[in-house]
C-alpha atoms as a PDB file:
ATOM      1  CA  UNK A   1      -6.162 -15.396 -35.261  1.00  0.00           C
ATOM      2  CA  UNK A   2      -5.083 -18.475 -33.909  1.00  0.00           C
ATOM      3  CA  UNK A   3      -6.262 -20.582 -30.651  1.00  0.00           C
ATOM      4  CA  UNK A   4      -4.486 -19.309 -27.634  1.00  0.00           C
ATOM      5  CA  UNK A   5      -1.704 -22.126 -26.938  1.00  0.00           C
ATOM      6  CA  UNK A   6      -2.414 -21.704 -22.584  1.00  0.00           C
ATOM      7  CA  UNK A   7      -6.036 -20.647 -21.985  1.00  0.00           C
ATOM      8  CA  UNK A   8      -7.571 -17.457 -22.149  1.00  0.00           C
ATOM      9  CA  UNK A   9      -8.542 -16.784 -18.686  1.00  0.00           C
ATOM     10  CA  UNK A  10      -5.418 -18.111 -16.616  1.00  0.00           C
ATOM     11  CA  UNK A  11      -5.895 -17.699 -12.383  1.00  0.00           C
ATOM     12  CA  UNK A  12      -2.663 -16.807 -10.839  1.00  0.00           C
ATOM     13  CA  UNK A  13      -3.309 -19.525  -7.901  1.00  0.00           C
ATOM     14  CA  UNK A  14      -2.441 -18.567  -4.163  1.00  0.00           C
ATOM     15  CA  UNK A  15      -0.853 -21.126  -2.889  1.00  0.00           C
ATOM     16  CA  UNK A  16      -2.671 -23.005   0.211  1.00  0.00           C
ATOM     17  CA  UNK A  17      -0.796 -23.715   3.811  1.00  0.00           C
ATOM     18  CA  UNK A  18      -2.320 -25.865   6.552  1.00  0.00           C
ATOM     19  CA  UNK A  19      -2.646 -24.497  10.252  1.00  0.00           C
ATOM     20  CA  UNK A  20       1.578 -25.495  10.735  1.00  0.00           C
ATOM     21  CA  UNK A  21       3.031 -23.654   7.632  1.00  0.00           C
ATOM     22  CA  UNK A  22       3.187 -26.183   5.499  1.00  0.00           C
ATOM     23  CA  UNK A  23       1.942 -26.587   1.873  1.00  0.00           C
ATOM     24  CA  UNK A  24      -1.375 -27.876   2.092  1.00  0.00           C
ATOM     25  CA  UNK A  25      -1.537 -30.132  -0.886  1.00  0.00           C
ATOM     26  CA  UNK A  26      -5.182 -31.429  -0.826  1.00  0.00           C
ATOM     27  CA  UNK A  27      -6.710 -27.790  -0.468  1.00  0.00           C
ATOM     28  CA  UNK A  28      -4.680 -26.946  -3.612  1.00  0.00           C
ATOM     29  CA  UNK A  29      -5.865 -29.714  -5.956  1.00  0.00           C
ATOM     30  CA  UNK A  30      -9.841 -28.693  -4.347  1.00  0.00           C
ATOM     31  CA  UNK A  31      -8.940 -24.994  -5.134  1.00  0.00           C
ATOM     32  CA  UNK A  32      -7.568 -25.879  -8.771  1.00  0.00           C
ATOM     33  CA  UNK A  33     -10.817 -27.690  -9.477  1.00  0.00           C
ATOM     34  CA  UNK A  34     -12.891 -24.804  -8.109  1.00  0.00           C
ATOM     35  CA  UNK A  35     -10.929 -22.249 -10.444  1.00  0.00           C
ATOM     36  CA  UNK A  36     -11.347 -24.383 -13.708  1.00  0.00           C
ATOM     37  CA  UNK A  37     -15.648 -24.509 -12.428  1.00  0.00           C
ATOM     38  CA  UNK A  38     -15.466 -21.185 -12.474  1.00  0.00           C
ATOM     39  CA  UNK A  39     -14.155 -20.460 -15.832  1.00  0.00           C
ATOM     40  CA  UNK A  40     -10.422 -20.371 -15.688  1.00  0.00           C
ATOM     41  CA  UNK A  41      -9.174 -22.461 -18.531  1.00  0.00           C
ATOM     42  CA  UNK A  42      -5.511 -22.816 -17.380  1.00  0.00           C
ATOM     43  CA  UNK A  43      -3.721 -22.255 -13.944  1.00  0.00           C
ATOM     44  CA  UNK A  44      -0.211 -20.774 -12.971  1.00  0.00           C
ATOM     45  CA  UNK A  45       1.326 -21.717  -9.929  1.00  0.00           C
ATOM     46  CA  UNK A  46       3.792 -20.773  -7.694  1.00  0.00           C
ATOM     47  CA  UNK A  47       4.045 -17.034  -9.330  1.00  0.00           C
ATOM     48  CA  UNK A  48       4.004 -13.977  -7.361  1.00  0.00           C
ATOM     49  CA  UNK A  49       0.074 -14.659  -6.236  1.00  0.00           C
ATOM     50  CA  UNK A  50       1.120 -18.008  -5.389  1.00  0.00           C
ATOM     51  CA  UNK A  51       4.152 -16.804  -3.310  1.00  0.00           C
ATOM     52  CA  UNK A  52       6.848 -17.795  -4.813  1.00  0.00           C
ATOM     53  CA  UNK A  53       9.531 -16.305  -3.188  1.00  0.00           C
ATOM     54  CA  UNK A  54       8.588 -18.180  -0.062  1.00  0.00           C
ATOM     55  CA  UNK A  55       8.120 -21.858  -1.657  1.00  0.00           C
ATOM     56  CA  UNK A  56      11.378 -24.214  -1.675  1.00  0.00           C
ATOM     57  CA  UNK A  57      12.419 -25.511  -4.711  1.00  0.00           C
ATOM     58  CA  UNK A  58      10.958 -28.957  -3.258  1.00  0.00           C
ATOM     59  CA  UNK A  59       7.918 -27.399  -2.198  1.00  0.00           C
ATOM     60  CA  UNK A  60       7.269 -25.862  -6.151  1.00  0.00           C
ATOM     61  CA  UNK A  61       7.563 -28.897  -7.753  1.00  0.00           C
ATOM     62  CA  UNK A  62       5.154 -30.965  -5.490  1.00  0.00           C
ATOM     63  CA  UNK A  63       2.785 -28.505  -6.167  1.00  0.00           C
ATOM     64  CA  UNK A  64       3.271 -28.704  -9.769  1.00  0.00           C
ATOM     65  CA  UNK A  65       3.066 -31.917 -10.096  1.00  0.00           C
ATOM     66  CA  UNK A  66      -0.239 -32.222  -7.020  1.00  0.00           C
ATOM     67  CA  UNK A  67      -2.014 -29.058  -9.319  1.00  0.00           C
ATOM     68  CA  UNK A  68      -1.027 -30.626 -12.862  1.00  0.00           C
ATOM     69  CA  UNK A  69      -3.132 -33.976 -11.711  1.00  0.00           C
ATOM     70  CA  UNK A  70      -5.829 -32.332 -10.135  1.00  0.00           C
ATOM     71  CA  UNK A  71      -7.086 -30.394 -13.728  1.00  0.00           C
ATOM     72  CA  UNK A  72      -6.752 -31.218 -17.488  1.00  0.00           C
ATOM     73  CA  UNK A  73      -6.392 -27.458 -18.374  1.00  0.00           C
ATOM     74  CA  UNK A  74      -2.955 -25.969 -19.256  1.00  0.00           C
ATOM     75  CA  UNK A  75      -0.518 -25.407 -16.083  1.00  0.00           C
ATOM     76  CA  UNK A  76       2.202 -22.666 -15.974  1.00  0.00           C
ATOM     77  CA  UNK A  77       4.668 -23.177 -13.563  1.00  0.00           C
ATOM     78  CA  UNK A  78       6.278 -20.269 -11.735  1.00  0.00           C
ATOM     79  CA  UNK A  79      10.096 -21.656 -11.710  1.00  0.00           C
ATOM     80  CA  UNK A  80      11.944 -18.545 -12.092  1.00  0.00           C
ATOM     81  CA  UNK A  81      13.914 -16.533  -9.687  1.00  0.00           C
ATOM     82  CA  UNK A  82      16.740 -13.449  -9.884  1.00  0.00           C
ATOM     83  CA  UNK A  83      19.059 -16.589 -10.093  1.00  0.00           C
ATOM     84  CA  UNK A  84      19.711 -17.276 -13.980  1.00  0.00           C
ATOM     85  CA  UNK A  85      21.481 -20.435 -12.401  1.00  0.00           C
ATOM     86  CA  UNK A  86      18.825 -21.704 -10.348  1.00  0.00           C
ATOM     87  CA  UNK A  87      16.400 -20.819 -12.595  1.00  0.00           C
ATOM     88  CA  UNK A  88      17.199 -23.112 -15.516  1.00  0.00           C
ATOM     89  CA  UNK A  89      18.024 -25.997 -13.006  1.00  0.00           C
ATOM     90  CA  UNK A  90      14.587 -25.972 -11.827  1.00  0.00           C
ATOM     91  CA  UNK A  91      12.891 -24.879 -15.032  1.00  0.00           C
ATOM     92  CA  UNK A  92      14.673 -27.966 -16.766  1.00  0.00           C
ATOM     93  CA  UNK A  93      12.560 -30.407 -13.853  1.00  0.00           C
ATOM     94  CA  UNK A  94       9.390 -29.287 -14.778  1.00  0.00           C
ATOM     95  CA  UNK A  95       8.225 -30.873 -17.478  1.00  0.00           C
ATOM     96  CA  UNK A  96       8.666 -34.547 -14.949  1.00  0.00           C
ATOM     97  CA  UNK A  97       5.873 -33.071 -13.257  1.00  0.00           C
ATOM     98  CA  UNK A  98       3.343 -32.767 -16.232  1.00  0.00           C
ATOM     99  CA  UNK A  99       3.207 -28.984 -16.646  1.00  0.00           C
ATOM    100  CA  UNK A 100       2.124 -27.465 -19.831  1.00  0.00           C
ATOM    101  CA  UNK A 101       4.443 -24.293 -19.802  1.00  0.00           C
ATOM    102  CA  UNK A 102       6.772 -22.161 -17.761  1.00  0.00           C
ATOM    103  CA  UNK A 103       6.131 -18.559 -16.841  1.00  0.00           C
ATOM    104  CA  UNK A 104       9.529 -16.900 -16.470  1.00  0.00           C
ATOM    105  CA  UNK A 105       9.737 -13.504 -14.486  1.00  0.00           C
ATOM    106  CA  UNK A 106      12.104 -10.846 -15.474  1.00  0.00           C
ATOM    107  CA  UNK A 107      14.416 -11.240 -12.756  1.00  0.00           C
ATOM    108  CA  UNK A 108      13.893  -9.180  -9.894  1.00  0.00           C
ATOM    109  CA  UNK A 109      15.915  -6.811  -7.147  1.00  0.00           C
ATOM    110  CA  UNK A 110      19.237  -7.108  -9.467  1.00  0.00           C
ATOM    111  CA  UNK A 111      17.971  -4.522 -12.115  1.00  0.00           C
ATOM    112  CA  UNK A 112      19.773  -6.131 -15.247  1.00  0.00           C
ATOM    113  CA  UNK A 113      20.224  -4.700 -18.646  1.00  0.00           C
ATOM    114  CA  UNK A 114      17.849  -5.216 -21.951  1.00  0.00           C
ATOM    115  CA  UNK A 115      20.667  -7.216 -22.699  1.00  0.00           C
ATOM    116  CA  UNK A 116      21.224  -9.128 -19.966  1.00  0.00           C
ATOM    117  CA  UNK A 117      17.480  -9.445 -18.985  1.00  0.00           C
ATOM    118  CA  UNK A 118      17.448 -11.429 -22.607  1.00  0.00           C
ATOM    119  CA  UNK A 119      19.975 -13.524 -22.027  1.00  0.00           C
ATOM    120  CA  UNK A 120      18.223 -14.741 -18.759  1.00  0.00           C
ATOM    121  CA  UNK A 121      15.399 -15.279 -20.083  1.00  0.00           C
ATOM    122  CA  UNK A 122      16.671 -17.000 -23.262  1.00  0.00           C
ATOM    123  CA  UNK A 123      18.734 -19.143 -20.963  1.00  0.00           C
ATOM    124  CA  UNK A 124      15.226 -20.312 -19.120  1.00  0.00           C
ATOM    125  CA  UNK A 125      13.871 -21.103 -22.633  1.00  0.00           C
ATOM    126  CA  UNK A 126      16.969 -22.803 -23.617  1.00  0.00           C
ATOM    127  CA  UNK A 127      16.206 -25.262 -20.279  1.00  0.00           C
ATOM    128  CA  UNK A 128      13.114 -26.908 -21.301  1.00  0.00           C
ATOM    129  CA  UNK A 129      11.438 -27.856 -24.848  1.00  0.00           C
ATOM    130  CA  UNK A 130       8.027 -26.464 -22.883  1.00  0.00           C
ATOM    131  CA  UNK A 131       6.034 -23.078 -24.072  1.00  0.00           C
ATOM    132  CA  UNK A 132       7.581 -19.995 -22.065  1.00  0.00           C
ATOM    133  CA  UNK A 133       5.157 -17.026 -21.062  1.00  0.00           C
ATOM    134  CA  UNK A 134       7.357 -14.058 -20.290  1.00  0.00           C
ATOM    135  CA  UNK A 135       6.006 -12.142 -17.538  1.00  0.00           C
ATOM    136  CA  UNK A 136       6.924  -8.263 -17.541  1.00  0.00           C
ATOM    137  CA  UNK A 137       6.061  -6.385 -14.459  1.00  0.00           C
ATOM    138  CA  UNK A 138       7.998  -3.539 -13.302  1.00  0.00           C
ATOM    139  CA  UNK A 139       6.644  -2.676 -10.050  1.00  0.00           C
ATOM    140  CA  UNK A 140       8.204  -6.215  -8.749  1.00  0.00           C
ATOM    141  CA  UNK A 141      11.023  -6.232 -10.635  1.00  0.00           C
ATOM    142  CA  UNK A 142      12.170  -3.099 -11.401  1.00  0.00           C
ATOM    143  CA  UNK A 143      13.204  -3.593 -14.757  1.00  0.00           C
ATOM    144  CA  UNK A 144      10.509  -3.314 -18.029  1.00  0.00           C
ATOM    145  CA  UNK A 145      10.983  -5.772 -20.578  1.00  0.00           C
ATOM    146  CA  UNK A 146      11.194  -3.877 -23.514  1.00  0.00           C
ATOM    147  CA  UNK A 147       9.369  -4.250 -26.502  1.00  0.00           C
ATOM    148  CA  UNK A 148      12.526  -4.955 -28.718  1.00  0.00           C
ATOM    149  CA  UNK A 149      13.459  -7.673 -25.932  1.00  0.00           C
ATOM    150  CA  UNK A 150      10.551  -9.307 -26.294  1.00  0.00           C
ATOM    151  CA  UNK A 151      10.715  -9.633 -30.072  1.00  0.00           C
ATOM    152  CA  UNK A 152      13.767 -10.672 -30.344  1.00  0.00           C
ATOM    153  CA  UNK A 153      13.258 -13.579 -27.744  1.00  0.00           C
ATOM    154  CA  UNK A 154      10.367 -14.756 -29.655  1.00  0.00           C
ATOM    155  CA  UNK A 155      12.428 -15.014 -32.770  1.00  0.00           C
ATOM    156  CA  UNK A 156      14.984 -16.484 -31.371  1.00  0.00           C
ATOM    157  CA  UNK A 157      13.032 -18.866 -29.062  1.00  0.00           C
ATOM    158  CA  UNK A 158      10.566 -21.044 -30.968  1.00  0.00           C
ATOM    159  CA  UNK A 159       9.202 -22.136 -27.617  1.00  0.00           C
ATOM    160  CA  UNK A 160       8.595 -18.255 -26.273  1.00  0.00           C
ATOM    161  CA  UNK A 161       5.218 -17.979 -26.987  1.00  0.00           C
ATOM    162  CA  UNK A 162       3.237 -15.810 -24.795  1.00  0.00           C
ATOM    163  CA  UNK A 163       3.687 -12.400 -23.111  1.00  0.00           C
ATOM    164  CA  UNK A 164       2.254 -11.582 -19.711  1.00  0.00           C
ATOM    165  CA  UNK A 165       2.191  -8.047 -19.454  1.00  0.00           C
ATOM    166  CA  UNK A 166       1.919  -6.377 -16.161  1.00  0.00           C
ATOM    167  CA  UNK A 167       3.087  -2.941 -17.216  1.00  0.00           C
ATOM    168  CA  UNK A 168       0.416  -1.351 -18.064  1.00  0.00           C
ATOM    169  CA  UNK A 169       2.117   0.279 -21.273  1.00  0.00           C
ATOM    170  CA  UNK A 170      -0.599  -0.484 -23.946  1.00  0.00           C
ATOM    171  CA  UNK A 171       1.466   1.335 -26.831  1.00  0.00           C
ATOM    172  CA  UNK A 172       4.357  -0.896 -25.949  1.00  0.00           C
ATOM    173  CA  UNK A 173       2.032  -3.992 -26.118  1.00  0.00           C
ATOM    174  CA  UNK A 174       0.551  -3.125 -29.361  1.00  0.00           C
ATOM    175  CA  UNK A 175       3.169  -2.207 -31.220  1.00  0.00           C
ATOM    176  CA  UNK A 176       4.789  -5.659 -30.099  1.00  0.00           C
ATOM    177  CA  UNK A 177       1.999  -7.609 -30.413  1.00  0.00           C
ATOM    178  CA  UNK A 178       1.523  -5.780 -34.448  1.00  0.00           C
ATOM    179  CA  UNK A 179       5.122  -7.060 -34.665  1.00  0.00           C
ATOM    180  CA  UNK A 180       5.114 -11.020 -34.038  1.00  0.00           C
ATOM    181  CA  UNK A 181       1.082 -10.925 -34.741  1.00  0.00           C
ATOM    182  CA  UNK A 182       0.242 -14.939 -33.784  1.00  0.00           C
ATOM    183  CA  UNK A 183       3.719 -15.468 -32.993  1.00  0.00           C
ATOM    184  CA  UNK A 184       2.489 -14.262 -29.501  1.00  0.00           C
ATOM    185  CA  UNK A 185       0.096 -14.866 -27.437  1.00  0.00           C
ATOM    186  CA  UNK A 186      -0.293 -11.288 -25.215  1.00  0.00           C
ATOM    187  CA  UNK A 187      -1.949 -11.381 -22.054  1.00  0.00           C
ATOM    188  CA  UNK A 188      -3.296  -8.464 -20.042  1.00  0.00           C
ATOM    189  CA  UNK A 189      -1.362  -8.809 -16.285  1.00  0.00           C
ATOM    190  CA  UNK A 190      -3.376  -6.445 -14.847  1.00  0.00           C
ATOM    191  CA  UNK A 191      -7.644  -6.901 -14.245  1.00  0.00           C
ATOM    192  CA  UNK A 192      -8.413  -3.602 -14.605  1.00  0.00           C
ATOM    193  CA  UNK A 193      -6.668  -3.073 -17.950  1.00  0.00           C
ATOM    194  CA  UNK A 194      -8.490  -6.510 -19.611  1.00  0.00           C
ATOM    195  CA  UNK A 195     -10.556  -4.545 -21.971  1.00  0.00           C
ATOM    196  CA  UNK A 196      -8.076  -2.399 -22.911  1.00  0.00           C
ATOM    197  CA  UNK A 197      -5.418  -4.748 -23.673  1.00  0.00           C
ATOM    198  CA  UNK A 198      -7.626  -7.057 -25.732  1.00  0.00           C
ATOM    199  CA  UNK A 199      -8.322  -4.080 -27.692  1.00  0.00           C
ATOM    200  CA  UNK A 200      -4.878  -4.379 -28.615  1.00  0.00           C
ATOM    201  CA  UNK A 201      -4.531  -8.107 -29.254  1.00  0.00           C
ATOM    202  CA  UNK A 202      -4.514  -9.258 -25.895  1.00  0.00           C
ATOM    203  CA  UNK A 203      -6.171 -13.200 -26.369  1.00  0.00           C
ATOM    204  CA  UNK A 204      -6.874 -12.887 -22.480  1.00  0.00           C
ATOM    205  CA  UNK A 205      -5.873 -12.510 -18.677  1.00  0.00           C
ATOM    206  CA  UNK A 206      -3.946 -14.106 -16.122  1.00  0.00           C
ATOM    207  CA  UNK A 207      -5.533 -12.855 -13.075  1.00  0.00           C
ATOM    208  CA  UNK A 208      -6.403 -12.536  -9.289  1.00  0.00           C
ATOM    209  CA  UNK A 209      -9.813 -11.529  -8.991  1.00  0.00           C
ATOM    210  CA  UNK A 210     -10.734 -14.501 -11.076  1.00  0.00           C
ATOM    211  CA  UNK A 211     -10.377 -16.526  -7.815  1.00  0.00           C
ATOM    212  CA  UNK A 212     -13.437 -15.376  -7.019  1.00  0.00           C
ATOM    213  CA  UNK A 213     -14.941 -13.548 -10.375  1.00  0.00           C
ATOM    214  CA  UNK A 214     -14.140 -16.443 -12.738  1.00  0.00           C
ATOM    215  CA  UNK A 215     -17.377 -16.351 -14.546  1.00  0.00           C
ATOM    216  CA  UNK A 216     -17.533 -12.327 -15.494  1.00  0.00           C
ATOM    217  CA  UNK A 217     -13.593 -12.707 -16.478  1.00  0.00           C
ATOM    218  CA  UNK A 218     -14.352 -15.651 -18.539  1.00  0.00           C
ATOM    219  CA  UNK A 219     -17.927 -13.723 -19.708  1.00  0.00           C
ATOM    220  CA  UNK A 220     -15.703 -10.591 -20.654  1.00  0.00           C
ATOM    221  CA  UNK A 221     -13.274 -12.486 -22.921  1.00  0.00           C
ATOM    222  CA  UNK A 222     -15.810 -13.960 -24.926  1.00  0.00           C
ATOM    223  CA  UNK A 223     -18.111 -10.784 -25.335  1.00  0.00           C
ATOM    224  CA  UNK A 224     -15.030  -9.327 -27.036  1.00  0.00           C
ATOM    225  CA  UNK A 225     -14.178 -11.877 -28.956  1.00  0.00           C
ATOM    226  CA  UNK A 226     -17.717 -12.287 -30.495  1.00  0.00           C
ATOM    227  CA  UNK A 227     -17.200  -8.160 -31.138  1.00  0.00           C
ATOM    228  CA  UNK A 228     -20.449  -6.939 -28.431  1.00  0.00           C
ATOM    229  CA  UNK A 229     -18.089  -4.531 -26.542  1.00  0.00           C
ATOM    230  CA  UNK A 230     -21.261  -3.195 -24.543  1.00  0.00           C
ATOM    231  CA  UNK A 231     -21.829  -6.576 -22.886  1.00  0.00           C
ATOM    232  CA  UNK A 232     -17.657  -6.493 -22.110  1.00  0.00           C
ATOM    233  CA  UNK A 233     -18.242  -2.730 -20.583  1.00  0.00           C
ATOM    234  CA  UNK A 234     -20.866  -3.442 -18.511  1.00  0.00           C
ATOM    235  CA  UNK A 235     -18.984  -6.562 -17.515  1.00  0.00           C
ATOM    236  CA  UNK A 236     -15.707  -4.606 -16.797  1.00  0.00           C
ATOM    237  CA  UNK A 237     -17.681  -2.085 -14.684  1.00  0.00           C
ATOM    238  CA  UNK A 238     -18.554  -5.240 -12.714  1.00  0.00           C
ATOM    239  CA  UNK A 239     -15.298  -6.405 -11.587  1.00  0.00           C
ATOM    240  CA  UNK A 240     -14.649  -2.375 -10.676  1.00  0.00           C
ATOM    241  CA  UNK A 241     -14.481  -3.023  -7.253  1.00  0.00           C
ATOM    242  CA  UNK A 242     -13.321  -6.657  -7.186  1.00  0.00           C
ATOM    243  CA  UNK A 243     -10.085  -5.317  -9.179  1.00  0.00           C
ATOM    244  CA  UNK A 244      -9.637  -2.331  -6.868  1.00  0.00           C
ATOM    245  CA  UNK A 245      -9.734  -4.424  -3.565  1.00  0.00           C
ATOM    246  CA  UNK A 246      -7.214  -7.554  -5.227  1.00  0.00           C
ATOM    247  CA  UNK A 247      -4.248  -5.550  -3.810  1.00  0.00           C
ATOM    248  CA  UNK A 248      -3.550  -2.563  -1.983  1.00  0.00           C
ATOM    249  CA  UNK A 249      -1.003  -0.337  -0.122  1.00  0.00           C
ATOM    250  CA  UNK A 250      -2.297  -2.192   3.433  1.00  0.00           C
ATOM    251  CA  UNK A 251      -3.446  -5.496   2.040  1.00  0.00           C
ATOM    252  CA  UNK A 252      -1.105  -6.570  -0.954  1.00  0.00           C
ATOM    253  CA  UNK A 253      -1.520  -9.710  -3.543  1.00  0.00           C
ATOM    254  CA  UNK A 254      -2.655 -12.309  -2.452  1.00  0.00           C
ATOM    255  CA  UNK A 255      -3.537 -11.234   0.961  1.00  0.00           C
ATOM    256  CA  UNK A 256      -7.086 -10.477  -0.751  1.00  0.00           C
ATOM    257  CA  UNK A 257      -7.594 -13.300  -2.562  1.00  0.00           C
ATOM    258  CA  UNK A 258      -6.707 -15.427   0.335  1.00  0.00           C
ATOM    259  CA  UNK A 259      -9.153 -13.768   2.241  1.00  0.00           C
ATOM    260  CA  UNK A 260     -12.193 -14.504  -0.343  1.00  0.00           C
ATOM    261  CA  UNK A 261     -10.870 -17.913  -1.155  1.00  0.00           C
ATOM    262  CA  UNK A 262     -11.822 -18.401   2.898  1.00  0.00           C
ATOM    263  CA  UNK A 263     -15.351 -16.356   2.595  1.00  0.00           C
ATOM    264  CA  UNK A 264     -15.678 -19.097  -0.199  1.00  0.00           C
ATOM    265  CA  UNK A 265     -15.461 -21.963   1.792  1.00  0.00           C
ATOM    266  CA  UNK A 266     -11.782 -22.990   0.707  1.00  0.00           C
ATOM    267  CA  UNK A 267      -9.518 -23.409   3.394  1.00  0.00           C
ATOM    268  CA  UNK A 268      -6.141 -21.635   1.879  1.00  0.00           C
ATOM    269  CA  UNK A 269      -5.004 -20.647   5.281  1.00  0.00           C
ATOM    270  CA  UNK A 270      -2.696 -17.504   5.999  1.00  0.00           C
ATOM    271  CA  UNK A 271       0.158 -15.975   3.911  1.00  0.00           C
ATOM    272  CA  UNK A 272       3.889 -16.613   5.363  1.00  0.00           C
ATOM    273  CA  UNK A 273       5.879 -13.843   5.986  1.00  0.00           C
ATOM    274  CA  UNK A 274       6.843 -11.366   4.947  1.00  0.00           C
ATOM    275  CA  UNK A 275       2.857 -11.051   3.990  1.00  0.00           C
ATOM    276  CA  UNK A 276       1.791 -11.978   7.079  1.00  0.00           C
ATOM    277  CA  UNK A 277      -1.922 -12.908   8.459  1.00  0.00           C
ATOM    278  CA  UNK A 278      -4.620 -11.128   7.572  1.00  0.00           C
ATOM    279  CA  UNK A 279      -6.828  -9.452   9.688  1.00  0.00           C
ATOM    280  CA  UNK A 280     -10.914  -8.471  10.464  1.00  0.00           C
ATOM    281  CA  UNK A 281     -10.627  -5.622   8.288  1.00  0.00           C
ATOM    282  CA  UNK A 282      -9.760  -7.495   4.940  1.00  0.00           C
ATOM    283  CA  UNK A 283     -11.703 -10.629   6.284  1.00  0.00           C
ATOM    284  CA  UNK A 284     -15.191  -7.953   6.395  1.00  0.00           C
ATOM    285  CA  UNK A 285     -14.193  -6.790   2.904  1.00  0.00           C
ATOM    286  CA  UNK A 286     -14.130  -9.937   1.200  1.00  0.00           C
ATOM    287  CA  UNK A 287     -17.082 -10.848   2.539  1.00  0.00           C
ATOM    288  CA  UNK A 288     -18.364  -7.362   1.021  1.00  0.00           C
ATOM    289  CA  UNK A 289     -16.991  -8.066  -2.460  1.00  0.00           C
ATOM    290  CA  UNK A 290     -18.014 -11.550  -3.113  1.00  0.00           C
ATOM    291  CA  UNK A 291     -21.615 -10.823  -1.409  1.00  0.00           C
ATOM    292  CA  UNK A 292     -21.816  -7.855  -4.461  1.00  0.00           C
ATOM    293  CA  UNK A 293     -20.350 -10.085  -7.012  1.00  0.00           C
ATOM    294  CA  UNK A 294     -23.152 -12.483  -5.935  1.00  0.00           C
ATOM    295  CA  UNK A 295     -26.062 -10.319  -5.999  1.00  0.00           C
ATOM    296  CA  UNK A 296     -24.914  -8.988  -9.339  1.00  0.00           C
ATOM    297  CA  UNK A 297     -25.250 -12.276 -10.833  1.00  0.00           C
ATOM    298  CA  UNK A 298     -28.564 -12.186 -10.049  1.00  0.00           C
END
């Protein structure tokens, strides 16, 4: 197996605003810093964790280009919208700001075809001579990119080279990842399927929890890939509750991982709407999980 070309244990930054709204540019080159400490060994920002869909074109490539400077591990940027157009004009910027790769979303809300979710994406790639990760995930999107998709654009697209998967359809990842073998990097989108997924290939994670559970993500990934699975299942068992409190039905991504990023000591401020502020419920539960995560380390 070859080197993965982007990391192994990639954070899926939140994105930090100041007291006024704004983008607050020095807490994200402190929190960048903090996440590569902690064991992430590449970043992607301005994805759906970084709140994306609420960042100005303007806005995402300042904080490419502020995020890029602050580390020297690999940084994806999150340049992709339902808007082939606008897509590829901002994807095509990117590289000015000193990037490493692009993750491109299967576009969301419009509900394309196989066919015409390929020629999106392939259109993104086309844009810019940097690596692509694809990033599949349904429950946003509404539309699965299927396996044959995702082979074909690899073919096709010397620079698609990795495969976040958010679907949670391990047979589907397998059976493409036993296709294009090192062709693709595949990368578990979901915590709580890590193990799983790296059973199947998977090289590693781009993740929430690792805001705050850097060091058992980053522990997990190299159990496995030294072959002592019972050190990865106790680890797994470990981030149980971390992955179980990253999101839910009344506190959605990243409204959790905003919340321990303040128990932490980082100041990443509130989500904008439509997430909203959080509250003294989540605030008391991230103080919970990163107080367990902390006496588990002993």
């Amino acid at each position: 197996m070859t080197s993965p070309r982007l990391g192994t244990v990639l954070t899926a930054m939140v994105t930090p605003f100041a007291p006024d709204g704004g983008v607050d540019f020095d807490v994200a080159a402190q929190l960048a810093k903090f996440l590569v400490a902690e064991g992430s060994d590449g970043l992607v920002v301005a994805g759906s964790t970084g709140e994306g869909t609420a960042l100005s074109d303007d806005e995402k490539m300042d904080l490419f280009a502020c995020v890029a400077q602050a580390v020297r591990v690999p940084v994806l940027a999150g340049s992709t919208s339902s808007d082939t157009a606008r897509s590829v004009a901002l994807t095509s910027r990117v590289a000015a700001t000193g990037v490493a790769g692009v993750l491109a979303t299967t576009p969301a809300y419009a509900r394309p075809s196989q066919a015409g979710i390929a020629a999106h994406l392939g259109a993104v790639a086309d844009s810019t001579g940097l690596p692509i990760m694809l990033y599949d995930i349904p429950s946003r999107t509404g539309r699965k990119i299927a396996s044959a998709t995702t082979i074909d654009l690899v073919r096709s697209h010397s620079n698609v080279t990795a495969l976040k998967d958010a679907s949670a359809d391990l047979a589907a990842a397998a059976h493409t990842k036993a296709v294009l073998g090192d062709r693709l990097d595949l990368y578990s989108g979901d915590d709580a399927l890590l193990l799983p997924f790296m059973a199947v290939g998977a090289v590693g994670i781009v993740s929430v929890a690792a805001h705050w559970a850097g060091p058992e993500f980053a522990a997990m990934v190299r159990s496995v890939e030294r072959g002592d699975w019972e050190q990865a299942r106790a680890l797994n068992e470990r981030l149980a509750s971390s992955c179980a409190f990253e999101s839910t039905e009344s506190y959605p991504n990243p409204l959790p991982a905003k919340a321990a990023m303040r128990v932490l000591g980082i100041a990443v401020g509130q989500c904008r709407l439509p997430l909203g502020p959080s509250d003294e419920t989540l605030d008391g539960a991230a103080m919970d999980i990163v107080a367990a995560l902390r006496a588990a380390r002993g």
